[in-house]
N, C-alpha and C. Protein backbone atom coordinates (compact mmCIF):
# COMPACT_ATOMS: atom_id res chain seq x y z
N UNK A 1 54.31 26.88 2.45
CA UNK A 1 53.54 25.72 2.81
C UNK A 1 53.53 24.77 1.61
N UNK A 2 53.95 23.56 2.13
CA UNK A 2 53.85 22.40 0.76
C UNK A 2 52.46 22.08 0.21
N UNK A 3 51.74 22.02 -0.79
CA UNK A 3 50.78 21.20 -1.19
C UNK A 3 50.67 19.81 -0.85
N UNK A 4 49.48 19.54 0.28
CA UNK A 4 49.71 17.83 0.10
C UNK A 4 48.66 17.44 -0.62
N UNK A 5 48.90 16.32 -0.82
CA UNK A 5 48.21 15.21 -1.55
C UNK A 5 46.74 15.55 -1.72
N UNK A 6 45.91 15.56 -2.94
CA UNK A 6 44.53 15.65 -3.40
C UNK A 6 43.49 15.35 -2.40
N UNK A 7 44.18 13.98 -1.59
CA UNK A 7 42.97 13.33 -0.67
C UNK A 7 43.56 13.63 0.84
N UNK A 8 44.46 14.47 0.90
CA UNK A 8 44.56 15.21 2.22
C UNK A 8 44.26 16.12 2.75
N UNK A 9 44.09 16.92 3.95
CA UNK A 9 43.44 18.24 4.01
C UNK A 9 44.34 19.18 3.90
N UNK A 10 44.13 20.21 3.57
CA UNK A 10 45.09 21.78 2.98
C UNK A 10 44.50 22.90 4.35
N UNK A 11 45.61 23.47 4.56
CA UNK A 11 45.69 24.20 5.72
C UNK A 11 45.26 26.06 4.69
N UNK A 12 44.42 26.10 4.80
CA UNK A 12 43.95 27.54 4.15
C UNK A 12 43.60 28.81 4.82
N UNK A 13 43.76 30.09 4.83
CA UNK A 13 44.11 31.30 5.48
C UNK A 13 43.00 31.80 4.88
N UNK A 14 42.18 32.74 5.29
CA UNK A 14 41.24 33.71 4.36
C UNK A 14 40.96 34.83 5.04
N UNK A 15 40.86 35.51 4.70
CA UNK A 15 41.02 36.83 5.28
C UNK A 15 39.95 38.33 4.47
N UNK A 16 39.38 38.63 5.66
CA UNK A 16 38.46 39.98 5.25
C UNK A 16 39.35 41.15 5.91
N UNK A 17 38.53 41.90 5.09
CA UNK A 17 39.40 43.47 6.12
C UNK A 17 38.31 43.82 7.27
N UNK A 18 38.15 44.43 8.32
CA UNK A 18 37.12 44.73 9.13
C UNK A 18 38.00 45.93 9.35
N UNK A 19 36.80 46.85 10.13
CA UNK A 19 37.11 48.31 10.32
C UNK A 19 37.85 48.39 11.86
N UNK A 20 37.91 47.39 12.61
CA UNK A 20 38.50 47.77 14.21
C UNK A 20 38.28 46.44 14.90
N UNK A 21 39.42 46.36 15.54
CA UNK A 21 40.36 45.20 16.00
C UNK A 21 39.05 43.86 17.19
N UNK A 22 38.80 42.90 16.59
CA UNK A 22 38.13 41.90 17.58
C UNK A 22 38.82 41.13 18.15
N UNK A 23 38.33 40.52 19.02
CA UNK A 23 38.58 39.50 20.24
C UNK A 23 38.66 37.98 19.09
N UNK A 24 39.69 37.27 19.31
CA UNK A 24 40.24 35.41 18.28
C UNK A 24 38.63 35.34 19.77
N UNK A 25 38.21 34.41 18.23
CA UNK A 25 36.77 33.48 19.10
C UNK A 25 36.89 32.18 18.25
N UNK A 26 36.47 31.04 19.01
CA UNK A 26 36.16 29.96 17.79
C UNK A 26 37.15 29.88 16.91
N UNK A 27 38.20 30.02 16.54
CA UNK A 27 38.94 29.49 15.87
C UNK A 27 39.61 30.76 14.70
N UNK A 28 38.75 31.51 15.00
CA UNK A 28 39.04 32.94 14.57
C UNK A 28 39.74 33.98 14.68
N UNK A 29 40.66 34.55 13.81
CA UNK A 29 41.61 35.53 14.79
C UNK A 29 42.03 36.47 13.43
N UNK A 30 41.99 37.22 14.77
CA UNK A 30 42.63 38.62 13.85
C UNK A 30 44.12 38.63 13.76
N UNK A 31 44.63 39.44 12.77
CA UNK A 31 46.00 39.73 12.70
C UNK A 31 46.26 41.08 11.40
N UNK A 32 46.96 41.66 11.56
CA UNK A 32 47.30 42.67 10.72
C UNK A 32 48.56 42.30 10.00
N UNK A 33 48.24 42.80 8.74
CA UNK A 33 48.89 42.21 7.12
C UNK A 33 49.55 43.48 7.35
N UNK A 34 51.08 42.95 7.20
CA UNK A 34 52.58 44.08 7.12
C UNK A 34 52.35 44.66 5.98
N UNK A 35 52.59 45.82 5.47
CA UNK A 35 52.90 45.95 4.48
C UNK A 35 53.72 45.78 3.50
N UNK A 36 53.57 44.84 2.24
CA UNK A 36 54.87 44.23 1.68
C UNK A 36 55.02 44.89 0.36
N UNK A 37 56.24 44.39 -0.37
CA UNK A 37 56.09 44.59 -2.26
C UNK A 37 55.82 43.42 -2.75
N UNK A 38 54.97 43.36 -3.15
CA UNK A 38 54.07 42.26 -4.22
C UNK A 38 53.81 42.31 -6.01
N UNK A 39 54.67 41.56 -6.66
CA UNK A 39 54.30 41.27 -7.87
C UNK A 39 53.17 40.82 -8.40
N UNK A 40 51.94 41.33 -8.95
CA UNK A 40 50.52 41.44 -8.87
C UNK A 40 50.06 41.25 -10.80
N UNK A 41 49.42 40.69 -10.42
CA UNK A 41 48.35 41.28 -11.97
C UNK A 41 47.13 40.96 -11.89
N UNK A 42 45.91 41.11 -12.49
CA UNK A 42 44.30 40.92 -12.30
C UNK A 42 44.17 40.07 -13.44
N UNK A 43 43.14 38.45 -13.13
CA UNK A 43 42.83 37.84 -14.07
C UNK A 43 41.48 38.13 -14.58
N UNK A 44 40.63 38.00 -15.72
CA UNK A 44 39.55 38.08 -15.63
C UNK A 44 39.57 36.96 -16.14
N UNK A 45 37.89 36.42 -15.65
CA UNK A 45 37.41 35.60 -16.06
C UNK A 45 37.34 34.16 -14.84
N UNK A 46 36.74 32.85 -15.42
CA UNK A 46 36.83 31.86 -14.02
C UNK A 46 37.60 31.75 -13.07
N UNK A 47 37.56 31.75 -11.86
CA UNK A 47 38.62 31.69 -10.93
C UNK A 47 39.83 30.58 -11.38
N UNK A 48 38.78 29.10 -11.85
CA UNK A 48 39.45 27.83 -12.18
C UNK A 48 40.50 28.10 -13.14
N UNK A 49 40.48 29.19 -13.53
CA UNK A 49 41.52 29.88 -15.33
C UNK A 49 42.73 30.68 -14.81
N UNK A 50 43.10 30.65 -13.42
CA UNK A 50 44.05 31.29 -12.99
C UNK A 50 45.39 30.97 -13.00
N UNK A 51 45.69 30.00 -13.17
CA UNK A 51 47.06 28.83 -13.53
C UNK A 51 47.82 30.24 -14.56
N UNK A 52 47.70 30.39 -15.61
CA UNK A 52 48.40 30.90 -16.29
C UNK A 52 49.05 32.28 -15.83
N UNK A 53 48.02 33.27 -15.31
CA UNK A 53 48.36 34.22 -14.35
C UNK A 53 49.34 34.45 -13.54
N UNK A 54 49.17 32.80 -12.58
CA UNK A 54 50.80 32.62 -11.81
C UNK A 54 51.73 32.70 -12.18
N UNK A 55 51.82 31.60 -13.56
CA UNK A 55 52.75 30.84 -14.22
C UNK A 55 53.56 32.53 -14.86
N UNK A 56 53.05 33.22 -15.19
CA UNK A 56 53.42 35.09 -15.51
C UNK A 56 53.66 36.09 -14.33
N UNK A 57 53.41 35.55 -13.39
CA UNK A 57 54.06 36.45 -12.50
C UNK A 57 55.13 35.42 -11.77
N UNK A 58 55.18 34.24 -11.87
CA UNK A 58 56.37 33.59 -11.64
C UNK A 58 57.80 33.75 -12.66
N UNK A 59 57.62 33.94 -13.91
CA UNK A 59 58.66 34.38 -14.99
C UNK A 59 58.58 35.47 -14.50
N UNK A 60 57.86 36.40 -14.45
CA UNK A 60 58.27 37.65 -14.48
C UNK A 60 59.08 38.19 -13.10
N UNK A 61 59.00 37.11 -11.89
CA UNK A 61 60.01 37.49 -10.60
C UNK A 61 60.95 37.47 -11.18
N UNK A 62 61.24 36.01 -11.69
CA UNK A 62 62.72 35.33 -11.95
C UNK A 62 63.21 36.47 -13.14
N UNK A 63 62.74 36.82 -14.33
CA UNK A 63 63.38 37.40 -15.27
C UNK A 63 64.02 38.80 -14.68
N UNK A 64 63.38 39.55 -13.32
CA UNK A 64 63.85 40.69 -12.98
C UNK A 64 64.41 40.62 -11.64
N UNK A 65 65.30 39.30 -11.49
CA UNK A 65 65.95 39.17 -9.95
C UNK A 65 65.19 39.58 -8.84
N UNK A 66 64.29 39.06 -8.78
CA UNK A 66 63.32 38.95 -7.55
C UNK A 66 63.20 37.81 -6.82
N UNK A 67 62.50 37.54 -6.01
CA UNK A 67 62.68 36.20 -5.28
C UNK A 67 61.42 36.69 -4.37
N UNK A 68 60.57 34.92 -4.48
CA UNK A 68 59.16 35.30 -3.57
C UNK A 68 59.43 34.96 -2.21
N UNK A 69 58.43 35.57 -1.40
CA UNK A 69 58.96 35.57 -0.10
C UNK A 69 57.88 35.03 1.03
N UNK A 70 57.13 34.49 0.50
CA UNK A 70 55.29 34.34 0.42
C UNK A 70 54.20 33.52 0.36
N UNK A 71 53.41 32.65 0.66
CA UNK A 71 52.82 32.60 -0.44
C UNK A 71 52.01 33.37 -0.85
N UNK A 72 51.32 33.00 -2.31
CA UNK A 72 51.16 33.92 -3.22
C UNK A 72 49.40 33.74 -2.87
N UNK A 73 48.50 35.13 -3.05
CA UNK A 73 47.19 35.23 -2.43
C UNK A 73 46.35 35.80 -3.47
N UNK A 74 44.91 35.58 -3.24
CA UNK A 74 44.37 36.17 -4.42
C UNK A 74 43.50 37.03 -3.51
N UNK A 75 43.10 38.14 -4.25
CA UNK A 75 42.45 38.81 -4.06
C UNK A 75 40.99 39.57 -4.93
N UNK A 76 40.11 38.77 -4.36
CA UNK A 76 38.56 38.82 -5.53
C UNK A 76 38.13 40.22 -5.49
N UNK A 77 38.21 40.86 -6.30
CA UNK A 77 37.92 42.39 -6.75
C UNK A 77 36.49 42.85 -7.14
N UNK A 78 35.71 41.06 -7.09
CA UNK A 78 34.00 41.06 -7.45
C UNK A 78 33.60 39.60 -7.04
N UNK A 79 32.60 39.56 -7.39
CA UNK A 79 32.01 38.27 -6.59
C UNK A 79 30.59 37.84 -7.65
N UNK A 80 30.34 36.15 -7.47
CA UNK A 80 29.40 36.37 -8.08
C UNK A 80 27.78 37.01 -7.83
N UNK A 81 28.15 37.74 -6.72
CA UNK A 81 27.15 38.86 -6.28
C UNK A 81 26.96 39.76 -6.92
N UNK A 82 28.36 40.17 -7.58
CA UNK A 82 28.57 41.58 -8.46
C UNK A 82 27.96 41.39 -10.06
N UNK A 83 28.60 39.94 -10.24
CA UNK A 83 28.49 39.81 -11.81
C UNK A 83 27.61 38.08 -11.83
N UNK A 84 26.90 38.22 -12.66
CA UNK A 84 26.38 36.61 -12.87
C UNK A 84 27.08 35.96 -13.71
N UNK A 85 28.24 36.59 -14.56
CA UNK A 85 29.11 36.01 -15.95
C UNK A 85 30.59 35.52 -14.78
N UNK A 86 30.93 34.51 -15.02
CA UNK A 86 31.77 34.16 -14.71
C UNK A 86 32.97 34.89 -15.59
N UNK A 87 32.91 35.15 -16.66
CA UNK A 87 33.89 35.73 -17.24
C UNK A 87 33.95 37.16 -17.43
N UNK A 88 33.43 37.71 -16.04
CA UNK A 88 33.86 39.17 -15.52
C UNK A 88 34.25 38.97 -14.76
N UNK A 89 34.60 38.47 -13.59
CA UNK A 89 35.08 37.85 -12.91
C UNK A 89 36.25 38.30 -12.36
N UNK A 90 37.11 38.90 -11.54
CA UNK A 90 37.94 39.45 -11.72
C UNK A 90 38.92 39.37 -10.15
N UNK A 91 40.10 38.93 -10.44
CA UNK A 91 41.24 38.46 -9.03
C UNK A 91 42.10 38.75 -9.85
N UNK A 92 42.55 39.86 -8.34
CA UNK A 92 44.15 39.84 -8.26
C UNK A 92 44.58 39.07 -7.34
N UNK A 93 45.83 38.58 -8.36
CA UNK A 93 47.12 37.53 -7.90
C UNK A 93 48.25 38.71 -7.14
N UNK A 94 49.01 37.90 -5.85
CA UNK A 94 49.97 38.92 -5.16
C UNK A 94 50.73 37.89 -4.88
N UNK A 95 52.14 37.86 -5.33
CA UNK A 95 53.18 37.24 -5.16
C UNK A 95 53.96 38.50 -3.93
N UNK A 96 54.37 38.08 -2.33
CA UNK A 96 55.15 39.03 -1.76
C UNK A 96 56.26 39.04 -2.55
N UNK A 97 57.60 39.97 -2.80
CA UNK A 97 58.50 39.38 -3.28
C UNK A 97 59.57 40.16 -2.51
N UNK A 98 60.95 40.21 -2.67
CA UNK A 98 62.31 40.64 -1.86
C UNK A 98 62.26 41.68 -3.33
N UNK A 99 63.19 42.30 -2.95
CA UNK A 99 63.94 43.34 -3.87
C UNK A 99 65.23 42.94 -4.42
N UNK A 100 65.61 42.94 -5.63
CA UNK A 100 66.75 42.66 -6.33
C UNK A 100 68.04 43.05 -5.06
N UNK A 101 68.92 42.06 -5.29
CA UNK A 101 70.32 42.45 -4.67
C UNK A 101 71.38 43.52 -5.12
């Protein structure tokens, strides 16, 4: 999916896990996540501080003949429910990726 423009709207996916399969209501729908291989690492700290994270699992596809297949998703491992410090904070990044040729 392309990024558009700052003052346009962004088409965004979010996703919980639930324990057993519901009825799409309202705009809502279920679907089950394939299982893929994903180039991953955990940032800590502000969500807003995640740029660099990518920017390291993007070298690190390319340096080991990989290729993404995806886009790339985060996954919040805490919340500020868990922690009041923003800089515990803690997401994993998941790039899907292909397997070397």
């Amino acid at each position: 999916m392309a990024t558009p423009p700052d003052d346009e709207p962004a088409e965004i996916e979010v996703g919980f896990p639930v324990a057993t399969a519901f009825t799409d209501r309202d705009g809502v729908i279920g679907v089950e996540v394939p299982a893929m291989v994903v180039a991953a690492a955990v940032h800590r700290g502000p969500c807003a501080q995640v740029g660099p994270v990518y920017q390291a699992i993007e070298a690190w596809i390319q340096a080991h003949a990989h290729a993404g297949i995806g886009a790339p998703r985060e996954v919040y491992l805490n919340s500020p429910g868990d922690t009041t410090n923003p800089e515990d904070y803690l997401t994993e990044i998941q790039f899907p990726i292909s397997t070397p040729a």
